[in-house]
N, C-alpha and C. Protein backbone atom coordinates (compact mmCIF):
# COMPACT_ATOMS: atom_id res chain seq x y z
N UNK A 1 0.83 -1.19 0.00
CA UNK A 1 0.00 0.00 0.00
C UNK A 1 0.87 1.24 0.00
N UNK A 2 0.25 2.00 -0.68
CA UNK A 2 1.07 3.49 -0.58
C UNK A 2 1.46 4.35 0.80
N UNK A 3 2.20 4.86 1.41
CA UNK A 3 1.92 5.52 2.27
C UNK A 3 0.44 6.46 2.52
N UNK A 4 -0.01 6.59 3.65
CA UNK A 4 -1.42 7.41 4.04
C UNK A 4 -2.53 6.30 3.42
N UNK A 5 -2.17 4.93 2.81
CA UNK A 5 -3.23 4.79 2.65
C UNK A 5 -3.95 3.83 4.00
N UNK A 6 -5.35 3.26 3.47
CA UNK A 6 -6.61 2.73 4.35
C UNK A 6 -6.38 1.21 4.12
N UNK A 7 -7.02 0.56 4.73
CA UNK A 7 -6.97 -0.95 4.23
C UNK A 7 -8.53 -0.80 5.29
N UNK A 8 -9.39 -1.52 4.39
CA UNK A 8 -10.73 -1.93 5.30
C UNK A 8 -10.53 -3.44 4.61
N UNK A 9 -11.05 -3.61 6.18
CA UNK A 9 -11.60 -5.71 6.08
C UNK A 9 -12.91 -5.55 6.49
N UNK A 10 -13.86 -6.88 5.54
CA UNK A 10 -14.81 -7.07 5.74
C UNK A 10 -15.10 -8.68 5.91
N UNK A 11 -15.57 -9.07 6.97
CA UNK A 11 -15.69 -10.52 6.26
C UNK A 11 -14.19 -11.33 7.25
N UNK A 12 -14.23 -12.51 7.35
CA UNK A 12 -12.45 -13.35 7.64
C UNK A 12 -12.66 -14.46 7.37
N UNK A 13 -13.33 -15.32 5.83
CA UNK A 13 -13.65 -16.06 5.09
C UNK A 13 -11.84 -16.98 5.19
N UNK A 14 -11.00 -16.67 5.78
CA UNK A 14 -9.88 -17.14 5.57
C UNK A 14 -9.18 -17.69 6.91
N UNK A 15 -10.46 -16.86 8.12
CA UNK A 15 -10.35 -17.11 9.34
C UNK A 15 -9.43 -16.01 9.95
N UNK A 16 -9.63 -16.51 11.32
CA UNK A 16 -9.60 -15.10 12.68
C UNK A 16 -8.17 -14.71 12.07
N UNK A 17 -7.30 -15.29 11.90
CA UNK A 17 -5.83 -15.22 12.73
C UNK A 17 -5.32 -15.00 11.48
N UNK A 18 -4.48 -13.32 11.75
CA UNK A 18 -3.24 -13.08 10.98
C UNK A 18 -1.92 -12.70 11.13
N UNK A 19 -1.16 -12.76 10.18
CA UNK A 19 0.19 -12.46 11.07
C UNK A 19 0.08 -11.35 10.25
N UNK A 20 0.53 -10.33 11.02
CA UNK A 20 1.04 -8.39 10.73
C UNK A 20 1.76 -8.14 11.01
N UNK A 21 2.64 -7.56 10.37
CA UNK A 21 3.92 -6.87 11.29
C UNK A 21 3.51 -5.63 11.24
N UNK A 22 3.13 -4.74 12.52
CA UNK A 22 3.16 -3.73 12.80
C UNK A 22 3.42 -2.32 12.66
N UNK A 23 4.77 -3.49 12.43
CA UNK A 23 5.44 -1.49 11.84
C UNK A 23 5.23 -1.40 10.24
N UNK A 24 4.66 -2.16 9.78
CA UNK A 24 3.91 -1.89 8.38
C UNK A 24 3.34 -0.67 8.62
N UNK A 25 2.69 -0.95 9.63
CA UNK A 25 0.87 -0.04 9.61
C UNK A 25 1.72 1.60 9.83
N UNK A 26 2.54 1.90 10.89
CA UNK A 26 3.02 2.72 11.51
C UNK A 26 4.37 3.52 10.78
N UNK A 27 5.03 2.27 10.08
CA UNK A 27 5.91 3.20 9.07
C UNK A 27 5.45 3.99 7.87
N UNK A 28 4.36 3.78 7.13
CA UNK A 28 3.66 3.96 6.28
C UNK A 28 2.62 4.75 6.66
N UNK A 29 2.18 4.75 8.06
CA UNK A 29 1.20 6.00 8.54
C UNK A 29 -0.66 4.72 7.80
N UNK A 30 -0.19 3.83 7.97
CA UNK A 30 -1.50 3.35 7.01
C UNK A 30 -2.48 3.31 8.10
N UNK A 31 -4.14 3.01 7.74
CA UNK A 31 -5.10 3.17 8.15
C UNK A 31 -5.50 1.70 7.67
N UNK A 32 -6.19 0.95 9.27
CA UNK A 32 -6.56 -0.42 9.49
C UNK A 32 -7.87 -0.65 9.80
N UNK A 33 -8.97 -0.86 9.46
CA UNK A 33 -10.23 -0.96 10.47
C UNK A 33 -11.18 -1.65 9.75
N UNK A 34 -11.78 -2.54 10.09
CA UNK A 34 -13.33 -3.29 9.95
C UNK A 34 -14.54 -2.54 9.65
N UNK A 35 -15.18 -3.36 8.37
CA UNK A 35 -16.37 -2.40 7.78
C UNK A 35 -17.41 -3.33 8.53
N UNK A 36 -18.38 -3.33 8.86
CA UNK A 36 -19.70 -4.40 8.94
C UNK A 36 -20.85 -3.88 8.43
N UNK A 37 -21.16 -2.38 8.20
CA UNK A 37 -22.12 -1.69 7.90
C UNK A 37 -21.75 -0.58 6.87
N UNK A 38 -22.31 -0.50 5.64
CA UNK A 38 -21.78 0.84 4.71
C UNK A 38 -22.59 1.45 4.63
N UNK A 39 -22.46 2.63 4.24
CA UNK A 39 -23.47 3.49 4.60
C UNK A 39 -24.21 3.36 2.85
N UNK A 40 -26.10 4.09 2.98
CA UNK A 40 -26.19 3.08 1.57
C UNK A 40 -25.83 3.50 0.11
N UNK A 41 -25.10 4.72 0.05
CA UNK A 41 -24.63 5.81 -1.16
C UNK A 41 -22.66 4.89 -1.61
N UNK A 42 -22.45 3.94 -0.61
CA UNK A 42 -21.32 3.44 -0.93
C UNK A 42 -21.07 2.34 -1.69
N UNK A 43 -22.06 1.58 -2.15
CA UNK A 43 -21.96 0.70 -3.09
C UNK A 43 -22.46 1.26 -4.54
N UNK A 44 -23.42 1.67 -4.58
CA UNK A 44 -23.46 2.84 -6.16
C UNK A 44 -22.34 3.30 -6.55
N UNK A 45 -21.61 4.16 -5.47
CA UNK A 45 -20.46 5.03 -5.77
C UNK A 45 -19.29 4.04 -6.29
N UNK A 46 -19.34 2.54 -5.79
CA UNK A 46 -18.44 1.95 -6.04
C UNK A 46 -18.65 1.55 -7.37
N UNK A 47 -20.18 0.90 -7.62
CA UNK A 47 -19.96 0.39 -8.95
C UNK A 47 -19.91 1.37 -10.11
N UNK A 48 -20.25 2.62 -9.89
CA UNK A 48 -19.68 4.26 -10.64
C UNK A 48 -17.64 4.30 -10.88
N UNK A 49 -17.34 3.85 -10.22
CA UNK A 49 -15.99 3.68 -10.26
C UNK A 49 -15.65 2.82 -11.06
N UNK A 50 -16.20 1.38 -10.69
CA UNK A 50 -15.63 0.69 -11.45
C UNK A 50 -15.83 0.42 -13.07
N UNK A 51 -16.85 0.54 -13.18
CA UNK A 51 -17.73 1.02 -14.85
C UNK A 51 -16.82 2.65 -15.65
N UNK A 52 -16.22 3.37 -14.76
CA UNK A 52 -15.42 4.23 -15.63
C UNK A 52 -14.48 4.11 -15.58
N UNK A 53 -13.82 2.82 -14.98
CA UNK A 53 -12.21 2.21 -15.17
C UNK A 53 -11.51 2.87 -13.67
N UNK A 54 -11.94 3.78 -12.99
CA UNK A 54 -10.74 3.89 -11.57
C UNK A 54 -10.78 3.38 -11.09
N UNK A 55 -11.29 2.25 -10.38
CA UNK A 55 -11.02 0.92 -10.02
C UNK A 55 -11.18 -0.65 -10.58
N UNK A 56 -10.38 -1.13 -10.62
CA UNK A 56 -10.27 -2.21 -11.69
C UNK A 56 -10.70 -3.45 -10.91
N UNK A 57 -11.14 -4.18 -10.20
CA UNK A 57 -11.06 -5.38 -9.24
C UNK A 57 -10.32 -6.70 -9.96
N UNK A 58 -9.68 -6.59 -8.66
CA UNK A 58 -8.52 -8.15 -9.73
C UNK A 58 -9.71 -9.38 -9.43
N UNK A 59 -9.72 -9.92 -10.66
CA UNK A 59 -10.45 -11.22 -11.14
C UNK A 59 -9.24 -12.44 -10.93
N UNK A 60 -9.22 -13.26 -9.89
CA UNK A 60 -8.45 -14.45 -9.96
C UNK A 60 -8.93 -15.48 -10.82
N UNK A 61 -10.13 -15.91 -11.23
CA UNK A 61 -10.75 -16.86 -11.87
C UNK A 61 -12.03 -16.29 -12.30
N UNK A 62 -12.65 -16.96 -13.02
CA UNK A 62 -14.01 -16.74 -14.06
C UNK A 62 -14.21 -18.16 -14.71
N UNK A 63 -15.72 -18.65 -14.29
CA UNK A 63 -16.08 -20.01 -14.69
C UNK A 63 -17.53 -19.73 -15.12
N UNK A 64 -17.92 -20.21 -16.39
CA UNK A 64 -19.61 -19.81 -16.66
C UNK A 64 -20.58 -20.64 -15.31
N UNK A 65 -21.70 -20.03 -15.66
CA UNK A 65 -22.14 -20.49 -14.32
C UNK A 65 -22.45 -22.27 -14.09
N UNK A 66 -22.69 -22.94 -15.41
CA UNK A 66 -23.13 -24.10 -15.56
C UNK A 66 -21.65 -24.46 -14.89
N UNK A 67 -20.30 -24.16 -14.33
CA UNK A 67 -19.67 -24.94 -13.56
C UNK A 67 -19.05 -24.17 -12.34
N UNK A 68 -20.55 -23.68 -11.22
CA UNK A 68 -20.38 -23.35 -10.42
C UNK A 68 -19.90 -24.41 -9.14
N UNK A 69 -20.14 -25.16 -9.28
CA UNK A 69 -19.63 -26.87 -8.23
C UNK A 69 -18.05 -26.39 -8.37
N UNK A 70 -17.08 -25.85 -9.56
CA UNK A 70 -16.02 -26.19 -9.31
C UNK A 70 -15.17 -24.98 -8.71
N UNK A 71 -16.19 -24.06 -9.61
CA UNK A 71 -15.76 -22.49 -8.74
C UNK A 71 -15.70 -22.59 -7.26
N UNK A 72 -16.87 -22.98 -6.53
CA UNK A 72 -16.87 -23.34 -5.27
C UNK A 72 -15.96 -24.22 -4.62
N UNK A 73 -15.46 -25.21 -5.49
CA UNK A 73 -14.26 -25.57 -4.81
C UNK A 73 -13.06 -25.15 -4.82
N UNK A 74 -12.91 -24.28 -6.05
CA UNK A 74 -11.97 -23.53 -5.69
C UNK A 74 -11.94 -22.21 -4.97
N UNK A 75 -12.89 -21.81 -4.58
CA UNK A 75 -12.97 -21.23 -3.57
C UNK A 75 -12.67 -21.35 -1.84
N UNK A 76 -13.05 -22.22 -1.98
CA UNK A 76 -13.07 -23.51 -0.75
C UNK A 76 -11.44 -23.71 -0.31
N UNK A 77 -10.61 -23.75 -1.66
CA UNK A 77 -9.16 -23.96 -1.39
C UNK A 77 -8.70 -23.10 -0.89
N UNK A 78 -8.99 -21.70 -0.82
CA UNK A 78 -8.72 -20.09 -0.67
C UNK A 78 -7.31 -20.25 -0.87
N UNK A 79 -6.30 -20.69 -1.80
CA UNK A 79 -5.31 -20.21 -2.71
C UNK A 79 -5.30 -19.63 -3.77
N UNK A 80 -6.50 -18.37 -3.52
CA UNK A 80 -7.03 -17.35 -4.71
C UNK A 80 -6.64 -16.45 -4.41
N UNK A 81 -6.06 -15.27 -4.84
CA UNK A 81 -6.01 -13.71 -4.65
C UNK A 81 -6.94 -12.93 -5.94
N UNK A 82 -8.03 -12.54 -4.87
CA UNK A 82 -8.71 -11.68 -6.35
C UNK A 82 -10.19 -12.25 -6.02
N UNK A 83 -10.97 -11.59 -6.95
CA UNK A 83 -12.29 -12.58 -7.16
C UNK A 83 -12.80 -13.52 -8.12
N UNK A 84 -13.84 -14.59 -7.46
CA UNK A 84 -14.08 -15.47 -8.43
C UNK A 84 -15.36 -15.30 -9.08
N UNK A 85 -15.43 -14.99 -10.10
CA UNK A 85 -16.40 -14.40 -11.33
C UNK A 85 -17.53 -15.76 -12.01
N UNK A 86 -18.87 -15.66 -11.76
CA UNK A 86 -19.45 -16.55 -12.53
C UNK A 86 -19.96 -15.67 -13.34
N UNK A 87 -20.39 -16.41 -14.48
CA UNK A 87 -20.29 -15.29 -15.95
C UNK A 87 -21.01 -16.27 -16.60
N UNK A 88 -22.71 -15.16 -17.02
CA UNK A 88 -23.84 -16.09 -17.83
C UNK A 88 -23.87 -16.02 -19.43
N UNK A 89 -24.06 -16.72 -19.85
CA UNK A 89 -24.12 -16.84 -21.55
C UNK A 89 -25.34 -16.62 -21.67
């Protein structure tokens, strides 16, 4: 992350426990904190972003939906970085 920037977590689909080193957060001045609630103008705004290209979301995988059984298992493996995309014909 850049210096000054944010990191929000939502979700710990990967489970409780991480290792951080600290002085990440503190040399860099970065910003750490848990979302559970957005306020409701923040998901519009997001998909406004991403539809004019300033935010790009990394896609780790994309499977049409007729082979959602395998997407799910690879999900399941969580040796993904990114998201996993089902995509209808």
């Amino acid at each position: 992350m850049k210096p000054k920037g944010r990191y929000a977590v939502s979700g710990a689909i990967a489970g409780a426990d991480v290792t951080l080193d600290l002085r990440t957060l503190y040399l860099k001045d970065l910003s750490f904190f848990g979302c559970t609630v957005i306020e409701p103008e923040v998901f519009p705004n997001l998909v406004k972003r991403i539809e004019s290209g300033q935010i790009k979301p990394l896609v780790a995988m994309t499977f049409p939906l007729q082979q959602i059984e395998q997407a799910q298992l690879a999900f399941m493996e969580k040796k993904h970085l990114g998201k996993i995309v089902l995509t209808l014909d």
